[in-house]
Protein backbone atom coordinates (compact mmCIF):
# COMPACT_ATOMS: atom_id res chain seq x y z
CA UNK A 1 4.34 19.04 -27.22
CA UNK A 2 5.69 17.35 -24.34
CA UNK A 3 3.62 13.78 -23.87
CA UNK A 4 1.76 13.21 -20.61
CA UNK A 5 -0.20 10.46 -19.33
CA UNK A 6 -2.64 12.64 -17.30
CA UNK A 7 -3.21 15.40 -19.92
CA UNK A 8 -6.44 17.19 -19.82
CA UNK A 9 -6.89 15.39 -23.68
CA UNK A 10 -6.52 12.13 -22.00
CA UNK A 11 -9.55 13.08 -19.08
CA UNK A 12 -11.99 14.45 -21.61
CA UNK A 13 -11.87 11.31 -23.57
CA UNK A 14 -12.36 9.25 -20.16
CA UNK A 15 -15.28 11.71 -18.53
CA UNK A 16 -16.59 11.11 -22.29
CA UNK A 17 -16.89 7.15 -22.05
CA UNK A 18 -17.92 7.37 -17.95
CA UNK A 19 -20.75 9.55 -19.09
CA UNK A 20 -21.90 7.85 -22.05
CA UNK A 21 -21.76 4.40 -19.55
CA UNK A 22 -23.85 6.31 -16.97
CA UNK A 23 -25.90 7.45 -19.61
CA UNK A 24 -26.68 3.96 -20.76
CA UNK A 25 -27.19 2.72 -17.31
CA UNK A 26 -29.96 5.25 -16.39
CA UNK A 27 -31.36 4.40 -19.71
CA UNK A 28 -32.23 0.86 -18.81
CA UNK A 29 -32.88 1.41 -15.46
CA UNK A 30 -35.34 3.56 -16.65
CA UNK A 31 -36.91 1.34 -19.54
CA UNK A 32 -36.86 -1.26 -16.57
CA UNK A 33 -38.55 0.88 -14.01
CA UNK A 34 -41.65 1.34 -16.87
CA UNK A 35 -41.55 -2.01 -17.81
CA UNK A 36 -41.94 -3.26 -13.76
CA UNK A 37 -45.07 -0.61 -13.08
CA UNK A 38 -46.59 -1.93 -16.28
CA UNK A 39 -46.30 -5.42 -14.72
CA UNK A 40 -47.85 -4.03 -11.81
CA UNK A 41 -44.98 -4.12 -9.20
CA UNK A 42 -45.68 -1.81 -6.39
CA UNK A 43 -43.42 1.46 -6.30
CA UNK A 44 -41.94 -0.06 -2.64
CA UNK A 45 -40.87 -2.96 -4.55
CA UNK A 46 -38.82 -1.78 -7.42
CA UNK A 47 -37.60 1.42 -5.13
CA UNK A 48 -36.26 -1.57 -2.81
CA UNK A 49 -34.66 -3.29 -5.39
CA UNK A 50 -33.08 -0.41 -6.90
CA UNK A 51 -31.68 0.10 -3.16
CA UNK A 52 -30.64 -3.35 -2.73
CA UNK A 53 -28.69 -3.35 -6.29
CA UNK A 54 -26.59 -0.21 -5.53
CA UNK A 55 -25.51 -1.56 -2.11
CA UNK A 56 -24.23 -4.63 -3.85
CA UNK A 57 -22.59 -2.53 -6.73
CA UNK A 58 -20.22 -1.52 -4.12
CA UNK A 59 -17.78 -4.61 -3.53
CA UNK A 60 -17.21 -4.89 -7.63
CA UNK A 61 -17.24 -1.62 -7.86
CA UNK A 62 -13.99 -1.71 -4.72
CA UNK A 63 -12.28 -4.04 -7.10
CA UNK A 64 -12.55 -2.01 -10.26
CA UNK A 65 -10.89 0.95 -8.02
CA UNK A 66 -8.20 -1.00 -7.02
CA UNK A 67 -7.55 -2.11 -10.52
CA UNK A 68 -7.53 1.22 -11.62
CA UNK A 69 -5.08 2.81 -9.16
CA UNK A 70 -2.92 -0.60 -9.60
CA UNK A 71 -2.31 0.76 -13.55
CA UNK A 72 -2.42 4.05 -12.75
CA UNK A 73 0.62 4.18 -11.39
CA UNK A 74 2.80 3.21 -14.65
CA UNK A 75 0.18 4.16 -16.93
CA UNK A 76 -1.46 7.72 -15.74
CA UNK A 77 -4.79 7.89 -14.22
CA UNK A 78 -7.24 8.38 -17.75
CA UNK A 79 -6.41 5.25 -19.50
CA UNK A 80 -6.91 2.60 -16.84
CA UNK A 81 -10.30 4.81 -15.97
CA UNK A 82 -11.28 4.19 -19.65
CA UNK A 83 -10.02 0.69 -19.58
CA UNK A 84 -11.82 -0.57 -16.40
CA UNK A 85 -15.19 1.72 -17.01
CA UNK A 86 -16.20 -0.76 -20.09
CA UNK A 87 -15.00 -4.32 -19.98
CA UNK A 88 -12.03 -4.40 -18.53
CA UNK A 89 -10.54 -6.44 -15.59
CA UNK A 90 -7.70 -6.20 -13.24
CA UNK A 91 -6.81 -9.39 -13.93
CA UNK A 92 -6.64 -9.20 -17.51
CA UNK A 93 -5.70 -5.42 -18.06
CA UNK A 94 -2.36 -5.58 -16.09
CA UNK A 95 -1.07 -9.38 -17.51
CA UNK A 96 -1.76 -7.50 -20.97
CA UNK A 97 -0.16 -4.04 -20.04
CA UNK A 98 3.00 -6.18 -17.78
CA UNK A 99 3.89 -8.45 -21.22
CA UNK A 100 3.62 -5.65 -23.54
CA UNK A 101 5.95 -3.55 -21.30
CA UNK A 102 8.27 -6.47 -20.74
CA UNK A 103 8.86 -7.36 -24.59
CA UNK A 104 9.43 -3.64 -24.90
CA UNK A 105 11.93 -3.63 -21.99
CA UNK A 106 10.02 -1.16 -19.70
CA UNK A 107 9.42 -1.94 -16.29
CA UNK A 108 5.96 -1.59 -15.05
CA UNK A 109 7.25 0.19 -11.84
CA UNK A 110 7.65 3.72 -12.91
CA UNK A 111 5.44 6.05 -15.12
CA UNK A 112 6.00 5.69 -18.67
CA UNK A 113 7.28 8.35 -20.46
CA UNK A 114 7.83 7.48 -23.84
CA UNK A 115 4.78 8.01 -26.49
CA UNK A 116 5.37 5.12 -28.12
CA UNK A 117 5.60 2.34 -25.67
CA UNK A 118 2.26 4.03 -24.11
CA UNK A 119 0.41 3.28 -27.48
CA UNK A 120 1.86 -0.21 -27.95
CA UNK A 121 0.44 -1.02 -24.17
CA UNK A 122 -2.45 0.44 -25.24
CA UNK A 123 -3.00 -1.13 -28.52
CA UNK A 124 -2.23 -4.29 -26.99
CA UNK A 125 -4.86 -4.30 -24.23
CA UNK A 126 -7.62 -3.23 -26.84
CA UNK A 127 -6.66 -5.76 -29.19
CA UNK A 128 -6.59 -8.44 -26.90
CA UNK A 129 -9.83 -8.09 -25.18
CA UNK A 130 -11.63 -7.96 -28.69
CA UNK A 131 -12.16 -11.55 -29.55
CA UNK A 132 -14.19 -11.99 -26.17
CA UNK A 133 -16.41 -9.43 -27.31
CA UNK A 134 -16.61 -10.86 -30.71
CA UNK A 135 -16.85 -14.60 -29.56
CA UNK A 136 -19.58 -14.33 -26.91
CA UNK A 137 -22.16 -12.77 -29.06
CA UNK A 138 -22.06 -14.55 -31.77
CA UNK A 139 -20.78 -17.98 -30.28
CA UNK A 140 -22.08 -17.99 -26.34
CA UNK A 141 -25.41 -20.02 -26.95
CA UNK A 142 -23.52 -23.07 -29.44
CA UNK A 143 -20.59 -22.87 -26.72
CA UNK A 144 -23.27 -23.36 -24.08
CA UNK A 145 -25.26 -25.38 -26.17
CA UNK A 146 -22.55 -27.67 -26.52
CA UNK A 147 -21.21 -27.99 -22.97
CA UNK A 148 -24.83 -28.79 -21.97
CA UNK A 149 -24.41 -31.84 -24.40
CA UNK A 150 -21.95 -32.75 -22.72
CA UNK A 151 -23.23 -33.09 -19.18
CA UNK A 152 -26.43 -34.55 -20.48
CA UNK A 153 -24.30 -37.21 -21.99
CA UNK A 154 -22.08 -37.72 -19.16
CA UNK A 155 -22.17 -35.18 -15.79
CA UNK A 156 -19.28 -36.73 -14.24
CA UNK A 157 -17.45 -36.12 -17.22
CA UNK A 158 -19.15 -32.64 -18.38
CA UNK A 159 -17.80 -30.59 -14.51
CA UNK A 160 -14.27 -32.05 -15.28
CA UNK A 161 -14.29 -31.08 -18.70
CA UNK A 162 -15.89 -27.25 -17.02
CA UNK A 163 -13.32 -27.35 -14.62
CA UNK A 164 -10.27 -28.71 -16.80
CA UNK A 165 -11.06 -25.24 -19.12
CA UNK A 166 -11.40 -22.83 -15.42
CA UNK A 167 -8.08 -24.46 -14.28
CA UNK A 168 -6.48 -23.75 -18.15
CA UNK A 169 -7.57 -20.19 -17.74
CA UNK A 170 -5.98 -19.89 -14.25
CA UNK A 171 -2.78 -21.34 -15.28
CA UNK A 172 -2.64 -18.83 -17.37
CA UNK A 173 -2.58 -16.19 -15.10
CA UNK A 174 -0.30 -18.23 -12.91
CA UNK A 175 2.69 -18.58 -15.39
CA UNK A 176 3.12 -14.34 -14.91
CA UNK A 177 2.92 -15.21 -10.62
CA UNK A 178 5.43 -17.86 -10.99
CA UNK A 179 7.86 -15.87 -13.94
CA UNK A 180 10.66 -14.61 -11.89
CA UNK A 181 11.10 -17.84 -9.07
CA UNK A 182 15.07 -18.35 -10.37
CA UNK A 183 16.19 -14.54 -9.68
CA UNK A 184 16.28 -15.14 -6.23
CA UNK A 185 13.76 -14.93 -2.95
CA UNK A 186 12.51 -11.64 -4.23
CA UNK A 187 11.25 -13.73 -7.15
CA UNK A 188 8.84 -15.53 -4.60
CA UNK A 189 7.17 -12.75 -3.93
CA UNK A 190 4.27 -12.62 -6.29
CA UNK A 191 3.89 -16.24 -4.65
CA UNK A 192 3.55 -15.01 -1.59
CA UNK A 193 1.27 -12.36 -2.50
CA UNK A 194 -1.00 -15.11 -3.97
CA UNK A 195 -1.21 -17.24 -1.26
CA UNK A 196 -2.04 -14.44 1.14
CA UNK A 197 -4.52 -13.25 -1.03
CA UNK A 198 -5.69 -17.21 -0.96
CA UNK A 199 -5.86 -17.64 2.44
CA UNK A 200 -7.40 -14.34 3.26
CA UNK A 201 -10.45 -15.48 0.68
CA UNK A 202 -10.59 -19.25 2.34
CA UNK A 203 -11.36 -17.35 5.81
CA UNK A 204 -14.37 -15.33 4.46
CA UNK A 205 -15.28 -18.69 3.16
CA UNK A 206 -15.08 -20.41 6.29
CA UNK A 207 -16.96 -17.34 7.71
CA UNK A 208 -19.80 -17.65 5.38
CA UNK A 209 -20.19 -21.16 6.03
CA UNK A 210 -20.34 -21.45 9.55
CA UNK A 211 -21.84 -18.34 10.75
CA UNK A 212 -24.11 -17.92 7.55
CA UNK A 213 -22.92 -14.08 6.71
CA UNK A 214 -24.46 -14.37 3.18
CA UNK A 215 -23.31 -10.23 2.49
CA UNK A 216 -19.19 -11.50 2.57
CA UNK A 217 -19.83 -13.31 0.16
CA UNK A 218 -19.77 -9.63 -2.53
CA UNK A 219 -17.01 -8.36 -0.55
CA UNK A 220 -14.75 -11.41 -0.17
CA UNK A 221 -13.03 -10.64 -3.98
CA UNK A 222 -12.11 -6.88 -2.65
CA UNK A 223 -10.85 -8.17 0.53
CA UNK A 224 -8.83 -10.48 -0.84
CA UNK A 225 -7.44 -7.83 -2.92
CA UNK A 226 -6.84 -5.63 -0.64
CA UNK A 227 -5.71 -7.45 2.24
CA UNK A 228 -2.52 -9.05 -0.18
CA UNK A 229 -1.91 -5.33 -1.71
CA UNK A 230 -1.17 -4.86 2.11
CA UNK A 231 0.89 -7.59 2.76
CA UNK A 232 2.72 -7.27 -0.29
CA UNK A 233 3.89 -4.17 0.29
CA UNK A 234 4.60 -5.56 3.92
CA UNK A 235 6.39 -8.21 2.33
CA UNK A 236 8.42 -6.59 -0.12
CA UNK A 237 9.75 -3.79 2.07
CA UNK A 238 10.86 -6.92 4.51
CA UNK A 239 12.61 -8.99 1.62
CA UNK A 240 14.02 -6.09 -0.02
């Protein structure tokens, strides 16, 4: 049998997990709807709030789409779908699925064809993201507990310890941006990319400050993204 990353095997097991997810969603929504009328909130009130919440579903929901056509293209459409319908984030998903492909010595740039690179990607991105969903249930409130120790014993000291750990975590991400700098200008790239992407969320910051438009502040992560997708391709075709 000839492997493909968009078999119809591959789209029944993701229209299985987006239905159980929806499935689970209308479940609470439900159990939350009875539990608000038993609290006596008017039916104008929770419809309203039900309204509200789905209009602001809509920026994350932007990025999750752009994640998802971002590893589509190397990895078929089904798997990403799966990936990013559950607990999966751009961010994470395609610094996983890049460093598996590059100790493999596939480039992420064309559709993978071979079976077994496809289920080392794969293994790798579910393996990965397991510990987080391990950790935070059983360890979130003494992690918590413990940074709120902290600040109570120093504050100054307990937001530079919070930021020191957000900074590690970014530097993370930044070591993939800044990987190919000696091959060249097209190695600069990424860089680019990431200070376009930068700049393009310090406007809608500026924006929200001074004129006060509170809604940019769900849509200024998919603009970002979307707006240096654009000028990296932009970029790219210029450079060469």
């Amino acid at each position: 049998m000839k492997f493909d990353l968009n078999s119809g095997f591959m789209y029944t097991l993701a229209a299985m997990v987006v239905v159980f997810v929806i499935a689970q969603s209308l479940f609470f929504m439900l159990k939350a709807i009875k539990q608000a009328k038993a609290m006596g909130f008017d039916r104008s009130v929770i419809t309203r709030t039900i309204k509200s919440s789905a209009v602001f579903t809509i920026a994350p929901a932007l990025s999750i789409l752009l994640g998802v056509i971002s590893l589509s293209k190397f990895l078929g459409l089904p798997l990403p779908w799966i990936r990013l319908s559950i607990l999966g984030a751009i961010t994470y998903e395609l610094t996983a699925a890049a460093s598996a492909a590059a100790s493999l010595g596939v480039s992420v740039t064309q559709q993978i064809t071979d079976p077994h690179v496809f289920s080392t990607i794969a293994w790798v991105m579910t393996i990965g993201i397991i510990p987080s969903v391990v950790l935070i249930p059983l360890f979130l409130k003494k992690i918590q507990r413990g940074i709120v120790k902290v600040k109570d014993k120093d504050n100054e000291w307990g937001d530079l310890f919070i930021t020191a750990i957000f900074l590690g975590m970014i530097s993370a991400f930044l070591g993939v941006v800044f990987a190919d700098v000696r091959s060249g200008i097209q190695g600069f790239i990424p860089i680019f990319v990431l200070l376009a992407s930068a700049i393009i969320m310090m406007i809608c910051g500026l924006l929200m400050k001074k004129y006060k438009l509170k809604w940019l502040q769900d849509y200024a992560l998919p603009f970002s993204i979307l707006g240096a997708m654009g000028f990296a391709v932009v970029i790219t075709n210029w450079i060469g």
